[in-house]
PDB file of N, CA and C in Angstrom:
ATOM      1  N   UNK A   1     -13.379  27.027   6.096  1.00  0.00           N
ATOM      2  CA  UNK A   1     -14.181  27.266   4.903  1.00  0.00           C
ATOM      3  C   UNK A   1     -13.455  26.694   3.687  1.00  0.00           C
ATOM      4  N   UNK A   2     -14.005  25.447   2.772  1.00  0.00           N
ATOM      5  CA  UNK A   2     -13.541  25.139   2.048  1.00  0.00           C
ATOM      6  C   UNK A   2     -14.426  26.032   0.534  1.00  0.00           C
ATOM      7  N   UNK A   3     -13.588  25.610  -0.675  1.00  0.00           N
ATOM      8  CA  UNK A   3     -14.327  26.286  -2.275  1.00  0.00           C
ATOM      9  C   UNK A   3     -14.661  24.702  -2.255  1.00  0.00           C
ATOM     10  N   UNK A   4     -16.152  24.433  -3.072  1.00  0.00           N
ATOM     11  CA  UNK A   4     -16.433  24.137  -3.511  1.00  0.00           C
ATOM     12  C   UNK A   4     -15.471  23.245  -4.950  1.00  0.00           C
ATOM     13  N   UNK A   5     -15.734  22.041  -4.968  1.00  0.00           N
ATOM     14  CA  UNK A   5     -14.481  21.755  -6.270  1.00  0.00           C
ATOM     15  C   UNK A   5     -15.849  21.001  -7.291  1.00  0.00           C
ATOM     16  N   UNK A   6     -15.193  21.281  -8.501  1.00  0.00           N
ATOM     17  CA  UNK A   6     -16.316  20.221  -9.644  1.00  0.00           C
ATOM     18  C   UNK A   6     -15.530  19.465 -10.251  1.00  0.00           C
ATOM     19  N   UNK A   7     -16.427  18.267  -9.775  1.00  0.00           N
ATOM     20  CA  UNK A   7     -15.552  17.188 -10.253  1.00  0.00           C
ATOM     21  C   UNK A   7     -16.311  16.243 -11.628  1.00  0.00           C
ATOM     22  N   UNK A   8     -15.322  16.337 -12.519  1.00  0.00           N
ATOM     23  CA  UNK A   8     -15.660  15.176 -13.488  1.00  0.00           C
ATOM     24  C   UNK A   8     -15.326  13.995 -13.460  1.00  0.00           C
ATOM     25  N   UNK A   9     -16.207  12.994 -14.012  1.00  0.00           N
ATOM     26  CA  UNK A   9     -16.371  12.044 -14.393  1.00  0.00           C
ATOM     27  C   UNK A   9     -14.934  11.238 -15.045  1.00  0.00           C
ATOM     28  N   UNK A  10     -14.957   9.696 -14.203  1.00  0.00           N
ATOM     29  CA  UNK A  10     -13.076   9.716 -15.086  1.00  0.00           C
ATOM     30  C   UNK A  10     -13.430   9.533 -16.566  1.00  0.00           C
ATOM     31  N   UNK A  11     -12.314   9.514 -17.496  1.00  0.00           N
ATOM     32  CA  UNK A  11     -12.416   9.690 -18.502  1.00  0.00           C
ATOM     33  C   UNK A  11     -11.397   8.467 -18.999  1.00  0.00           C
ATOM     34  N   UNK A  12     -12.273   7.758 -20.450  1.00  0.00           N
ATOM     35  CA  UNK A  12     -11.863   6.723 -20.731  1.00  0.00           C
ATOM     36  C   UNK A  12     -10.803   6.280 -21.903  1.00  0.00           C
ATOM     37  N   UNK A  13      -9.349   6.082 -22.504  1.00  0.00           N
ATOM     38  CA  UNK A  13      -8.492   6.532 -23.114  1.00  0.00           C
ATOM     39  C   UNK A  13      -8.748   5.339 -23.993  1.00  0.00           C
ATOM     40  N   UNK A  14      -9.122   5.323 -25.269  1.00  0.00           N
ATOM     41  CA  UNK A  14      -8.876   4.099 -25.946  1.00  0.00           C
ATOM     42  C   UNK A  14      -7.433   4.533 -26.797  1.00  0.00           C
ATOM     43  N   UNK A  15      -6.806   2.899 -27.261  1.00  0.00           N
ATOM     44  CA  UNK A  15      -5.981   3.038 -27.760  1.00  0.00           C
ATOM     45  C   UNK A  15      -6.126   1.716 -28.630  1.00  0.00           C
ATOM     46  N   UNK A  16      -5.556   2.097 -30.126  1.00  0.00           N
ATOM     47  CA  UNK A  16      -4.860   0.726 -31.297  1.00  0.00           C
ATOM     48  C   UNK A  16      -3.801   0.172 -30.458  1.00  0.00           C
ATOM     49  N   UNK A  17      -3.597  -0.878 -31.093  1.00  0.00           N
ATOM     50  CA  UNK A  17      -2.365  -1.928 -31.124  1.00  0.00           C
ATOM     51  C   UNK A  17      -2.292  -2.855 -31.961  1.00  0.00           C
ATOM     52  N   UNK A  18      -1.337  -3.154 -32.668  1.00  0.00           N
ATOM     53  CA  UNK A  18      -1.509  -3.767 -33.625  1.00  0.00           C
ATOM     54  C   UNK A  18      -1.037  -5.329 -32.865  1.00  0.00           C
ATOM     55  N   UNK A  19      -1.552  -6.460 -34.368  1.00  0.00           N
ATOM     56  CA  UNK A  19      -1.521  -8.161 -33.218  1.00  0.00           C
ATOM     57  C   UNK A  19       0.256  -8.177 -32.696  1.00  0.00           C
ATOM     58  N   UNK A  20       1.098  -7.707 -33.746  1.00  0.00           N
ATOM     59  CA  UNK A  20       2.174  -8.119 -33.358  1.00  0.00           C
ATOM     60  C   UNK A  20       2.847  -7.401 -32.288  1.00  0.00           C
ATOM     61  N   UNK A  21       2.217  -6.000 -31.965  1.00  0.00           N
ATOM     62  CA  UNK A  21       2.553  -5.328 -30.869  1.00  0.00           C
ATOM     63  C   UNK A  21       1.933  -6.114 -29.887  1.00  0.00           C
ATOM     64  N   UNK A  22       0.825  -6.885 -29.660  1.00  0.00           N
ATOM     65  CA  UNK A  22       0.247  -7.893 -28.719  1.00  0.00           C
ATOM     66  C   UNK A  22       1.253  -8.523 -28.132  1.00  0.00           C
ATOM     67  N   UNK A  23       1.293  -9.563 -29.094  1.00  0.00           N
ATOM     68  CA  UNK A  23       1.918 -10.622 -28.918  1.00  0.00           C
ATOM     69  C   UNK A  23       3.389 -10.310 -28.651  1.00  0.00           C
ATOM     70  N   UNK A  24       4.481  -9.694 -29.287  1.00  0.00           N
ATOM     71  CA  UNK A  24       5.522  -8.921 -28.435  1.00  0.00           C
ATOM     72  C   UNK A  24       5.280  -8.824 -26.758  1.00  0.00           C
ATOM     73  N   UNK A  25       4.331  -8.126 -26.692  1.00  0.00           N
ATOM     74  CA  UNK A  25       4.100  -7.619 -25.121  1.00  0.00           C
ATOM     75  C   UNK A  25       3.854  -8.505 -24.242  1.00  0.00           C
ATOM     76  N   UNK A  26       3.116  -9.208 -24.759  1.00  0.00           N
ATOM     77  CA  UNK A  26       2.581 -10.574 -24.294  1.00  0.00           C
ATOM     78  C   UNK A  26       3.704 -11.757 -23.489  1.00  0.00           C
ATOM     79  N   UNK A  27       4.496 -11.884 -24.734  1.00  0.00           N
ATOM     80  CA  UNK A  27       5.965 -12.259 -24.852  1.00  0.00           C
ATOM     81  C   UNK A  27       7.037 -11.780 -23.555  1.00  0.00           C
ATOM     82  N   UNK A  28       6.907 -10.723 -23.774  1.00  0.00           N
ATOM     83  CA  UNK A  28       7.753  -9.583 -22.514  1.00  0.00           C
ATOM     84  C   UNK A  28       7.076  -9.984 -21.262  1.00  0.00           C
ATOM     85  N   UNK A  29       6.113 -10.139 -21.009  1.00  0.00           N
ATOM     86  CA  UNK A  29       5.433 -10.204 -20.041  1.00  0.00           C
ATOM     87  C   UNK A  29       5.534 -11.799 -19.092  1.00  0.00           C
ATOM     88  N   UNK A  30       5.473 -12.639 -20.219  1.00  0.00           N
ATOM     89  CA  UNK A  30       5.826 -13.641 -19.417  1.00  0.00           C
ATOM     90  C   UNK A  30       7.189 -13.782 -19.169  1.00  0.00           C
ATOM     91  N   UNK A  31       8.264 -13.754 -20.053  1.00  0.00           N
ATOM     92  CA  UNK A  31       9.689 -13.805 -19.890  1.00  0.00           C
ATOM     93  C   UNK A  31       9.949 -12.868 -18.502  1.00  0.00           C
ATOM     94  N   UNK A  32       8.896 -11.811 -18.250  1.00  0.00           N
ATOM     95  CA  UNK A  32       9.238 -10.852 -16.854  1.00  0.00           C
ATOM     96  C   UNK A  32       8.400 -12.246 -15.736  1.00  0.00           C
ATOM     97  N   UNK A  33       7.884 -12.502 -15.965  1.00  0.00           N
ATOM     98  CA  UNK A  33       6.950 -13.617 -14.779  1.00  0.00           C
ATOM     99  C   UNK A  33       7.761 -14.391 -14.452  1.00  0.00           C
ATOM    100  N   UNK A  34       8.591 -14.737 -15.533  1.00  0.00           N
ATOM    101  CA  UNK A  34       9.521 -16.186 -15.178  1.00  0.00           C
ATOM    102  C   UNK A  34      10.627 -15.724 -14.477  1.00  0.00           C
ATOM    103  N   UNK A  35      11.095 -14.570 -14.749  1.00  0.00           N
ATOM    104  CA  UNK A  35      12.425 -13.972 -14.113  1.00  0.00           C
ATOM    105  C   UNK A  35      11.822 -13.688 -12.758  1.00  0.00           C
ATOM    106  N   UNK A  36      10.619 -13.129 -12.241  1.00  0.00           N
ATOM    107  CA  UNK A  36      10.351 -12.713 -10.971  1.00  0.00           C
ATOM    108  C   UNK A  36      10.277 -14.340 -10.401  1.00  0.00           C
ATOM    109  N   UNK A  37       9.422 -15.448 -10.535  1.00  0.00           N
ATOM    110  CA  UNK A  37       9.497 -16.898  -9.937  1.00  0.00           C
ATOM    111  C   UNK A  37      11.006 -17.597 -10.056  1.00  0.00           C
ATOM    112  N   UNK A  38      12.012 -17.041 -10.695  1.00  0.00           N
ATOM    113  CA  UNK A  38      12.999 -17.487 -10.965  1.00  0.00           C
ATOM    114  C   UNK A  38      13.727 -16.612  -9.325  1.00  0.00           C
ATOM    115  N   UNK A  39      14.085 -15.903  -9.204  1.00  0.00           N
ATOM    116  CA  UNK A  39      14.366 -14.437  -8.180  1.00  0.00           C
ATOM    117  C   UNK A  39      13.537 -15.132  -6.731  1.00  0.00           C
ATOM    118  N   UNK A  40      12.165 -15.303  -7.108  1.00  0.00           N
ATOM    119  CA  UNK A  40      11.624 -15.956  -5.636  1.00  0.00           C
ATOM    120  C   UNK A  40      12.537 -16.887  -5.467  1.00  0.00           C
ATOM    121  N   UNK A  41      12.492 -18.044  -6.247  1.00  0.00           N
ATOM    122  CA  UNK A  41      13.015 -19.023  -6.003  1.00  0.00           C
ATOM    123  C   UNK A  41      14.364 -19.498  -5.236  1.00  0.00           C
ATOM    124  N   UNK A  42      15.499 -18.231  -5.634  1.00  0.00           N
ATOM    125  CA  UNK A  42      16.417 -17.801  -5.159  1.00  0.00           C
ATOM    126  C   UNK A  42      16.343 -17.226  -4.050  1.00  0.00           C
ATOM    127  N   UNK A  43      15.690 -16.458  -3.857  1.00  0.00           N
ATOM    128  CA  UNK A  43      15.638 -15.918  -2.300  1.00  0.00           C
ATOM    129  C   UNK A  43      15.052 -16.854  -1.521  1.00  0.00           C
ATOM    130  N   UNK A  44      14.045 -17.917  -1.580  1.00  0.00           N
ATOM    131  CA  UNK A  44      13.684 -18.974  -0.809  1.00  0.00           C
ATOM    132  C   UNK A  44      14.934 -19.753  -0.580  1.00  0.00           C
ATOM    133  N   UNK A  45      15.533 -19.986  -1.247  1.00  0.00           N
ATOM    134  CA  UNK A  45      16.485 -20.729  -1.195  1.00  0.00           C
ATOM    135  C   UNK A  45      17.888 -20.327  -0.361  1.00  0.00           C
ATOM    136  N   UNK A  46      18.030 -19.197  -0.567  1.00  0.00           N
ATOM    137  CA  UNK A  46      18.899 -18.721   0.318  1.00  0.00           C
ATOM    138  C   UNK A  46      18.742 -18.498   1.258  1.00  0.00           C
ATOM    139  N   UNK A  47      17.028 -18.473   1.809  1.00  0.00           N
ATOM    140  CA  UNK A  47      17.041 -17.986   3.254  1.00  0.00           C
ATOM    141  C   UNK A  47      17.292 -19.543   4.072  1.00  0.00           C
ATOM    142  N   UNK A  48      16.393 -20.652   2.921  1.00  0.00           N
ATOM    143  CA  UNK A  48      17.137 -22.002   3.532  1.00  0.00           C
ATOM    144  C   UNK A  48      18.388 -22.717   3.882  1.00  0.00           C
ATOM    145  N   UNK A  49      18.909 -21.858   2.951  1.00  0.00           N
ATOM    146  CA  UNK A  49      20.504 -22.637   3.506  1.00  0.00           C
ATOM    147  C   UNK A  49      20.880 -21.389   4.420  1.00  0.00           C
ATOM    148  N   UNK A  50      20.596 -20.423   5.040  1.00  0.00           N
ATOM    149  CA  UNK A  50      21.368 -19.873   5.688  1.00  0.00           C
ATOM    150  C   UNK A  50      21.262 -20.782   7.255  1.00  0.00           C
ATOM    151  N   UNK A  51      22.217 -20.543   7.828  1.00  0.00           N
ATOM    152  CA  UNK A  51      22.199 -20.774   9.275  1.00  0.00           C
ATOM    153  C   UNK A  51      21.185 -20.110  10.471  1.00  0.00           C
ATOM    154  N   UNK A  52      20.529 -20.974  11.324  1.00  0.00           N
ATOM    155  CA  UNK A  52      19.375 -20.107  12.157  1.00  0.00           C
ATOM    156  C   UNK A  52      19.818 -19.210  12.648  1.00  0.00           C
ATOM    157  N   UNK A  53      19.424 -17.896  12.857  1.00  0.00           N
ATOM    158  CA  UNK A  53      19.373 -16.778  13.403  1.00  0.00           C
ATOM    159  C   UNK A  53      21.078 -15.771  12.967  1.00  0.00           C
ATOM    160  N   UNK A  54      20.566 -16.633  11.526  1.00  0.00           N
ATOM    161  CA  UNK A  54      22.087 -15.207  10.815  1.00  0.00           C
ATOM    162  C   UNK A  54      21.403 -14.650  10.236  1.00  0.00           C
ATOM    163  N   UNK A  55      22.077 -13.671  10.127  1.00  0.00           N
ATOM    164  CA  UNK A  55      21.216 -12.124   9.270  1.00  0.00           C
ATOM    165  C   UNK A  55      21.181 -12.216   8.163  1.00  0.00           C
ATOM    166  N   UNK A  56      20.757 -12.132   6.399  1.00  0.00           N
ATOM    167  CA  UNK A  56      20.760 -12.439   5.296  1.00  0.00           C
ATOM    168  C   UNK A  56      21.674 -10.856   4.821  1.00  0.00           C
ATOM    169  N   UNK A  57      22.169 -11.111   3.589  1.00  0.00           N
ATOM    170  CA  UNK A  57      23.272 -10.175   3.304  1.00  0.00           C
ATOM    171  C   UNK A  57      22.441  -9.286   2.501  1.00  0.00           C
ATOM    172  N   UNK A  58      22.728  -8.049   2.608  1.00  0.00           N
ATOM    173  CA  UNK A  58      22.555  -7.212   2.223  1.00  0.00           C
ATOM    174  C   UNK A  58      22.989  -6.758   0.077  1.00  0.00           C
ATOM    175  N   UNK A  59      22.792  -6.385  -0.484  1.00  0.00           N
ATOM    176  CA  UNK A  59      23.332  -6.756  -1.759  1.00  0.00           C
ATOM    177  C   UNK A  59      23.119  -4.911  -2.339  1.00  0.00           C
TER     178      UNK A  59
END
């Protein structure tokens, strides 16, 4: 036997920002994109130079 639950509707949060808080974030956001393709790049790379069937190091 379950209770009965009432459920609402989701609810929608607006928020300000001002342009230069934008563009800041904006900013942050790609400088984080480039560091994650930068990081791939590195780990592709290391799995290439490793030797076949060695284990990759742990860090």
């Amino acid at each position: 036997m379950s209770t009965a639950q009432m459920t609402r509707p989701p609810q929608t949060l607006y928020v300000s920002i001002r342009r230069d808080e934008l563009r800041q974030l904006k900013d942050e956001r790609e400088l984080l994109q480039q560091e994650v393709m930068r990081l791939r790049a590195h780990i592709i790379q290391a799995q290439l130079d490793q030797p076949a069937g060695a284990q990759p190091a742990l860090c």
